[in-house]
Protein backbone atom coordinates (compact mmCIF):
# COMPACT_ATOMS: atom_id res chain seq x y z
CA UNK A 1 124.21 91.68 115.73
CA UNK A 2 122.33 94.31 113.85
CA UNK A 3 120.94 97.48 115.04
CA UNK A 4 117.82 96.68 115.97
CA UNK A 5 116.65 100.33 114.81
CA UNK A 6 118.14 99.32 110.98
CA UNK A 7 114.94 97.25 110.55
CA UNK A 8 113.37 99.83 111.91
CA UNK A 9 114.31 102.01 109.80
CA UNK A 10 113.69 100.54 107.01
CA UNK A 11 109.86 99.77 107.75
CA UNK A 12 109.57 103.34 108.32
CA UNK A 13 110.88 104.16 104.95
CA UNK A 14 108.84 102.00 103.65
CA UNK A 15 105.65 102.93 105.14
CA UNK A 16 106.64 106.89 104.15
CA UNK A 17 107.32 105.99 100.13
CA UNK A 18 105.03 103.54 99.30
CA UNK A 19 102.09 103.65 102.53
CA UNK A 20 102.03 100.12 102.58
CA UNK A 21 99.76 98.15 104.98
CA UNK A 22 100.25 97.32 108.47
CA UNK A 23 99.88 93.42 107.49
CA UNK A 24 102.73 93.82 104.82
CA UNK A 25 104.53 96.27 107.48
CA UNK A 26 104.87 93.97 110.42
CA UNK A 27 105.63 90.76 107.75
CA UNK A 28 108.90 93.05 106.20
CA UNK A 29 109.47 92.82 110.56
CA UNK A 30 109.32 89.20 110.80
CA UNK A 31 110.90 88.21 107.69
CA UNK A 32 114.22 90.80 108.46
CA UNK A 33 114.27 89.32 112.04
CA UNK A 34 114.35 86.17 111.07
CA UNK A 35 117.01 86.67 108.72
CA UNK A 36 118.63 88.46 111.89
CA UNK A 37 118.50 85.42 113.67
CA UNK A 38 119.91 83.36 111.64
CA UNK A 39 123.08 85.73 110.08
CA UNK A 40 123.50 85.81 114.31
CA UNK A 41 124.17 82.49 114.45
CA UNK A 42 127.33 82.56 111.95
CA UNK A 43 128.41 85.22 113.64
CA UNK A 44 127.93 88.00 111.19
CA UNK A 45 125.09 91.39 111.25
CA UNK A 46 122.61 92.35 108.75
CA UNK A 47 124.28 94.52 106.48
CA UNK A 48 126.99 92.24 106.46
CA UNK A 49 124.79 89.72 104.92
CA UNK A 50 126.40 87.99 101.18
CA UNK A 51 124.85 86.07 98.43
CA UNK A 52 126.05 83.17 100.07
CA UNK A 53 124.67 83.78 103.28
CA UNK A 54 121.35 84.54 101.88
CA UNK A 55 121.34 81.56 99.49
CA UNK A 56 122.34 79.77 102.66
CA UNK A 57 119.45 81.02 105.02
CA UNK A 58 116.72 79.61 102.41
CA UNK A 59 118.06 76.60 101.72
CA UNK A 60 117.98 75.98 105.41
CA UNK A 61 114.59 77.61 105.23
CA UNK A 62 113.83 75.15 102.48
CA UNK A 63 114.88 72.25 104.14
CA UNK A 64 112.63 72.35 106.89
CA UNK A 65 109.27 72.15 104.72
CA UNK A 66 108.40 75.88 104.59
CA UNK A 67 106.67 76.36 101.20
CA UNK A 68 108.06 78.08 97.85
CA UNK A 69 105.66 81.41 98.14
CA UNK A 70 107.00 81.77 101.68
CA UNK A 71 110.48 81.59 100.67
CA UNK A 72 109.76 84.09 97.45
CA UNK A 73 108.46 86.64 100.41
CA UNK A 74 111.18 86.43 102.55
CA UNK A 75 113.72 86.72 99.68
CA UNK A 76 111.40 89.60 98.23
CA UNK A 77 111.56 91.19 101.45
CA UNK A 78 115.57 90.73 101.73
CA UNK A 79 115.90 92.38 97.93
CA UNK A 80 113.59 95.63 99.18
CA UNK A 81 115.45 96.10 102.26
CA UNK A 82 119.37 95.37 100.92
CA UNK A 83 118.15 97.84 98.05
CA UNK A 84 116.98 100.66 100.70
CA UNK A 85 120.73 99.87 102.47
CA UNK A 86 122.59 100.59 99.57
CA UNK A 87 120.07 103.87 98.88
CA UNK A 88 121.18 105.19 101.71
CA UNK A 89 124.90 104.18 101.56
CA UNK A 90 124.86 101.81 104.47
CA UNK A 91 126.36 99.44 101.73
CA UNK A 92 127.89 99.33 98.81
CA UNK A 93 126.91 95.75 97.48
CA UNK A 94 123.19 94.05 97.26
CA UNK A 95 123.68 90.63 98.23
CA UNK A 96 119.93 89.67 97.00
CA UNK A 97 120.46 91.09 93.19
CA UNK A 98 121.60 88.07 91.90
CA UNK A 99 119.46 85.51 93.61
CA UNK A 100 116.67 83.90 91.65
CA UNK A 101 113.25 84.10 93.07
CA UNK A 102 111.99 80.66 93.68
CA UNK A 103 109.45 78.89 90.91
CA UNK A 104 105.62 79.19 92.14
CA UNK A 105 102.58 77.62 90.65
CA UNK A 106 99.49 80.27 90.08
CA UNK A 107 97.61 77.49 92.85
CA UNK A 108 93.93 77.61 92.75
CA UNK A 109 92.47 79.37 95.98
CA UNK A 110 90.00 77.11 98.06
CA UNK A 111 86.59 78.49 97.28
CA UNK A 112 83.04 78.18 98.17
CA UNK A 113 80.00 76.53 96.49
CA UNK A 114 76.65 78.54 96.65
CA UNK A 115 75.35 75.66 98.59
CA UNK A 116 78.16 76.26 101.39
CA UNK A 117 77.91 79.63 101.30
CA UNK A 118 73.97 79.56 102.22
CA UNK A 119 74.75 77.07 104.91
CA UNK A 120 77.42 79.81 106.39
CA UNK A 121 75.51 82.39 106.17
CA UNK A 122 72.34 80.73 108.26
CA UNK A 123 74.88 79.39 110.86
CA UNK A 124 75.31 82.21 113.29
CA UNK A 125 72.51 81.96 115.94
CA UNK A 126 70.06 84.74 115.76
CA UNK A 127 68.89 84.89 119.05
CA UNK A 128 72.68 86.35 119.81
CA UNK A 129 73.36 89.89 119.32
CA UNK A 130 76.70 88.55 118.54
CA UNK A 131 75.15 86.35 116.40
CA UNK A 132 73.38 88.70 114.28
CA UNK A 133 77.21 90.53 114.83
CA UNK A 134 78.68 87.66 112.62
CA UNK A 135 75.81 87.19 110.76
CA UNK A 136 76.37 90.83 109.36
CA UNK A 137 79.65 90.65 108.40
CA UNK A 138 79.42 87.38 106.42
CA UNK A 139 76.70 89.04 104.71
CA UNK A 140 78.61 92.04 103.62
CA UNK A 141 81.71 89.69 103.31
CA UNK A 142 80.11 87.87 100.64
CA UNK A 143 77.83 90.49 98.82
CA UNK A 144 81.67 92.77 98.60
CA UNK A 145 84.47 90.50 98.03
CA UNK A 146 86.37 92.82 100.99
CA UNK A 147 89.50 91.29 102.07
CA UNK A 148 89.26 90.21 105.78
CA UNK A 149 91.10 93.71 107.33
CA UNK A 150 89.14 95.96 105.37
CA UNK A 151 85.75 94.05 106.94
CA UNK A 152 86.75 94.07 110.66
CA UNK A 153 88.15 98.00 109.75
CA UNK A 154 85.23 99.49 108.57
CA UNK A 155 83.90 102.52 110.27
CA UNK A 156 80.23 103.80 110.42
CA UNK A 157 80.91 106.59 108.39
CA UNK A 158 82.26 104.34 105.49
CA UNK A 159 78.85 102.74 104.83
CA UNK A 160 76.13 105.07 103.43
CA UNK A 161 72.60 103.02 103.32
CA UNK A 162 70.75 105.47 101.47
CA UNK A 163 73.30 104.81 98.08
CA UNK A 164 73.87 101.37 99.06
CA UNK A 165 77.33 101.32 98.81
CA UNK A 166 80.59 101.21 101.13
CA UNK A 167 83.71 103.81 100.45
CA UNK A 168 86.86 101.04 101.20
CA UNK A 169 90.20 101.76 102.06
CA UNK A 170 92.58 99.02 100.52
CA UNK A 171 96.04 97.62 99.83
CA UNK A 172 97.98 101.25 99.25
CA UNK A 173 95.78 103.03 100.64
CA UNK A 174 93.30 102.78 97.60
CA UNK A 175 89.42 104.02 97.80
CA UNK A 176 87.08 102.36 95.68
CA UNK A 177 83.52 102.50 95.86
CA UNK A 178 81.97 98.86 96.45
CA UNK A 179 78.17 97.66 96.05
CA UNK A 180 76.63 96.47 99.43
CA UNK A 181 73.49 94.50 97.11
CA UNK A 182 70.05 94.91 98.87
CA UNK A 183 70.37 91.99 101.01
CA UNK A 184 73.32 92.89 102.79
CA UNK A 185 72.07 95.96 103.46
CA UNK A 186 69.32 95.03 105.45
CA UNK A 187 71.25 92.85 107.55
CA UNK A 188 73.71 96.25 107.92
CA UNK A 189 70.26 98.43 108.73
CA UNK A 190 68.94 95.53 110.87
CA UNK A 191 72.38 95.20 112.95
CA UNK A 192 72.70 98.70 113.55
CA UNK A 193 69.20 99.53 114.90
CA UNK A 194 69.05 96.37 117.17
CA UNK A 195 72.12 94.38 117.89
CA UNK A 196 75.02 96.63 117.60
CA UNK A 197 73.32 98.68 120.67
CA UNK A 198 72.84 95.74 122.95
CA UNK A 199 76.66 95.00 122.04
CA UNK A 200 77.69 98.89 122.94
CA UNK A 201 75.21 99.25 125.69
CA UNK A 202 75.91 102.82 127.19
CA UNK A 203 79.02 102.96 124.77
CA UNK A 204 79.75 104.18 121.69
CA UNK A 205 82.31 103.44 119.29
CA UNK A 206 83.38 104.43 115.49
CA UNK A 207 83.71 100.72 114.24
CA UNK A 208 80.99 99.18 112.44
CA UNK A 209 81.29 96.02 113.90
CA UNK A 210 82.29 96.52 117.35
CA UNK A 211 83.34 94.24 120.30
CA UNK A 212 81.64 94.28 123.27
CA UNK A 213 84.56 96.71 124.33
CA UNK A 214 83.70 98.84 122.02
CA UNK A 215 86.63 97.73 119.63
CA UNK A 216 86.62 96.77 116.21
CA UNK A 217 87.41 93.26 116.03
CA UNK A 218 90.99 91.39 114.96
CA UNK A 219 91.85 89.55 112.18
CA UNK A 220 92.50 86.70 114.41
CA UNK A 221 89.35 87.21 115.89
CA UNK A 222 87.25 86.84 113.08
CA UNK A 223 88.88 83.45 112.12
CA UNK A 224 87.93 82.19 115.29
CA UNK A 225 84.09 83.09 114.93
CA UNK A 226 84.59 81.85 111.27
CA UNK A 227 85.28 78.65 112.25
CA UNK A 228 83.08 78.26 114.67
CA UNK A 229 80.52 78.90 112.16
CA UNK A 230 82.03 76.62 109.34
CA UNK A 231 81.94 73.80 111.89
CA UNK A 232 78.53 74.48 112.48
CA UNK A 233 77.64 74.85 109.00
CA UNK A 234 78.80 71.27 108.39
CA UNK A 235 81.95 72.40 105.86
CA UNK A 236 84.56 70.10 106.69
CA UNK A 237 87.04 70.83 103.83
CA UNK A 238 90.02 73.87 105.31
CA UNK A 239 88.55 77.30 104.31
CA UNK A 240 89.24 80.80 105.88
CA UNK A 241 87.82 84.59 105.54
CA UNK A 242 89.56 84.61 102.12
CA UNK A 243 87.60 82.12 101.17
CA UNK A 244 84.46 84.01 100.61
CA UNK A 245 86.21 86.62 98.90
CA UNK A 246 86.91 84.30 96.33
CA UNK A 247 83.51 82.59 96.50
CA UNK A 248 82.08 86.45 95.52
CA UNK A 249 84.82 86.64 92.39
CA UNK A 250 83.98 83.16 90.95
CA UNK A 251 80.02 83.03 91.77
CA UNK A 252 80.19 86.55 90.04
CA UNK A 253 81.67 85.14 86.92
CA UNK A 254 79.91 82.20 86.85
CA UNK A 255 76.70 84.08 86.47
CA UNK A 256 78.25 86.04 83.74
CA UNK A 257 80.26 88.82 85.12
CA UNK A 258 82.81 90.69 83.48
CA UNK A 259 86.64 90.26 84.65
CA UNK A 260 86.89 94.04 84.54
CA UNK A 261 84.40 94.05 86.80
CA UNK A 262 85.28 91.97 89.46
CA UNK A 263 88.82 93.62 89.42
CA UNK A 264 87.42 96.82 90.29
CA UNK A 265 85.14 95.14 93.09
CA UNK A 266 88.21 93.83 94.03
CA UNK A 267 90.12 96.48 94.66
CA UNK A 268 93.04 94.41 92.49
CA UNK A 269 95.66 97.19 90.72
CA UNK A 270 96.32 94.86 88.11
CA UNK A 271 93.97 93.62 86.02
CA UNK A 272 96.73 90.41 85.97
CA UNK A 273 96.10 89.52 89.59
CA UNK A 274 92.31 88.46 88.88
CA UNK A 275 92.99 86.33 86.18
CA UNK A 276 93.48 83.44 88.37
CA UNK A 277 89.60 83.74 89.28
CA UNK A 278 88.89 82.56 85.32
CA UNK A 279 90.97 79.37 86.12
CA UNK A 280 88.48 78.88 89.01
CA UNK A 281 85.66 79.27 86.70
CA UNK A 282 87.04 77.32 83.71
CA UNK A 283 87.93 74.23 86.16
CA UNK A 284 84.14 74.45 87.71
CA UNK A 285 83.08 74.17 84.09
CA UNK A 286 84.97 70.98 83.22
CA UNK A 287 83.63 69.27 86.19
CA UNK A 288 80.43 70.35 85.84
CA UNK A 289 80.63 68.94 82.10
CA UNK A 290 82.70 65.54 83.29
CA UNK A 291 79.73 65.13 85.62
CA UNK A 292 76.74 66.00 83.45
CA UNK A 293 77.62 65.39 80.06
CA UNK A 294 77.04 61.64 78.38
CA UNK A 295 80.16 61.50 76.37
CA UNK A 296 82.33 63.42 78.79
């Protein structure tokens, strides 16, 4: 088997060149230890890994219904970490550089109407400070676009009421300066002088939206409370927190926005990666003009 400490290693590296997230971090982990695993089991180590080994783990991969963009990650994470081996002269071949990624659709992310998202929004009970909690945070979810992390990681000090705007960390450790609207920012003002104190009690904490620990709150955790909400809001159809990101991106350009725009709300790099959010637009369009229009 592998030294454990090559993978290791590697995430390391990669966190010290390129400052990547946590998230993306701990999936290079996974993704190498499953490879790991598997290599194991023909009887061979990591760096002793060949084209048709690799080929071999994602067809077997393949074969047992894991999708096409999960099997493009795992052999993206394979190419980045046989390419940091033979950096550093711990090999002298990359098994991965002649390995085809596989095919993937641009897929349409599930979004939200305007209708849903009012229904979300009025779901968490008010009479709750962790009601008012969740209430919060799907109000600034919604009025920012922030990806799910960035929400349950913002601090205090990253929201400034006064400008009406929040200073957000993102993907590569990118700051951007993002628009909290006036009605998010009275739920912030409102949460902060009355719920988030019953929540601390004699506490304190840095975290915006704290636990009752005094923690900010997980990933995970958020889903949960998500749910719950969604079920209470009557939406039936699968969403998750990503889902009202891309309800703020396609409600802003179906009132006109510019792509620029929302790409720099964002926080995308490339101006490429928002492009799907037009498709989301364009297909609203052609229902809305199948439904309404007499010769449609």
């Amino acid at each position: 088997m592998a030294r454990p400490e090559l993978i290791e290693r590697f995430v390391d590296a990669m966190w010290l060149e390129q400052g990547l997230s946590p998230n993306t971090l701990a999936a290079y982990g996974t993704d190498l230890a499953a490879l790991q695993r598997w290599l194991k089991r023909q009887g061979r180590r990591l760096e002793q890994a060949s084209k048709a080994d690799l080929l071999g783990f994602i067809s077997e991969r393949a074969a047992t219904g894991i999708n096409a963009r999960t099997l493009a990650r795992q052999l993206s994470t394979a190419r980045r970490f046989y390419g940091y081996l033979v950096r550093e002269g711990l090999i002298r071949q990359d098994p991965s550089a002649q390995i085809s990624s596989p095919r993937l659709g641009r897929s349409l992310p599930r979004s939200l109407s305007e209708h849903e998202v009012e229904e979300l929004l009025a779901a968490p009970p008010l009479n709750d400070p962790l009601g008012v909690r969740d209430r919060c945070m799907l109000e600034v979810l919604y009025a920012t676009g922030l990806r799910v992390s960035e929400l349950v990681n913002l601090g205090v000090n990253q929201i400034n009421l006064a400008s009406g705007v929040l200073r957000v960390r993102g993907k590569g450790s990118r700051e951007r300066l993002v628009p909290l609207g006036e009605e998010a920012a009275d739920w912030v003002r409102r949460f902060i002088e009355g719920a988030r104190m019953e929540i601390l009690g004699e506490g304190n904490s840095e975290a915006l939206f704290p636990t009752r620990r005094g923690k900010a709150m997980t990933r995970q955790a958020f889903w949960q409370r998500l749910r719950k909400h969604g079920a209470a809001a009557g939406i039936t159809e699968h969403f998750s927190p990503h889902s009202l990101r891309h309800a703020f991106a396609t409600h802003l350009l179906d009132h006109g926005a510019d792509l620029r725009a929302v790409q720099l709300l964002l926080g995308h790099s490339s101006l490429s990666t928002t492009q799907i959010y037009t498709q989301v637009a364009r297909k609203r369009l052609r229902d809305l003009h199948r439904k309404h229009h007499p010769r449609a």
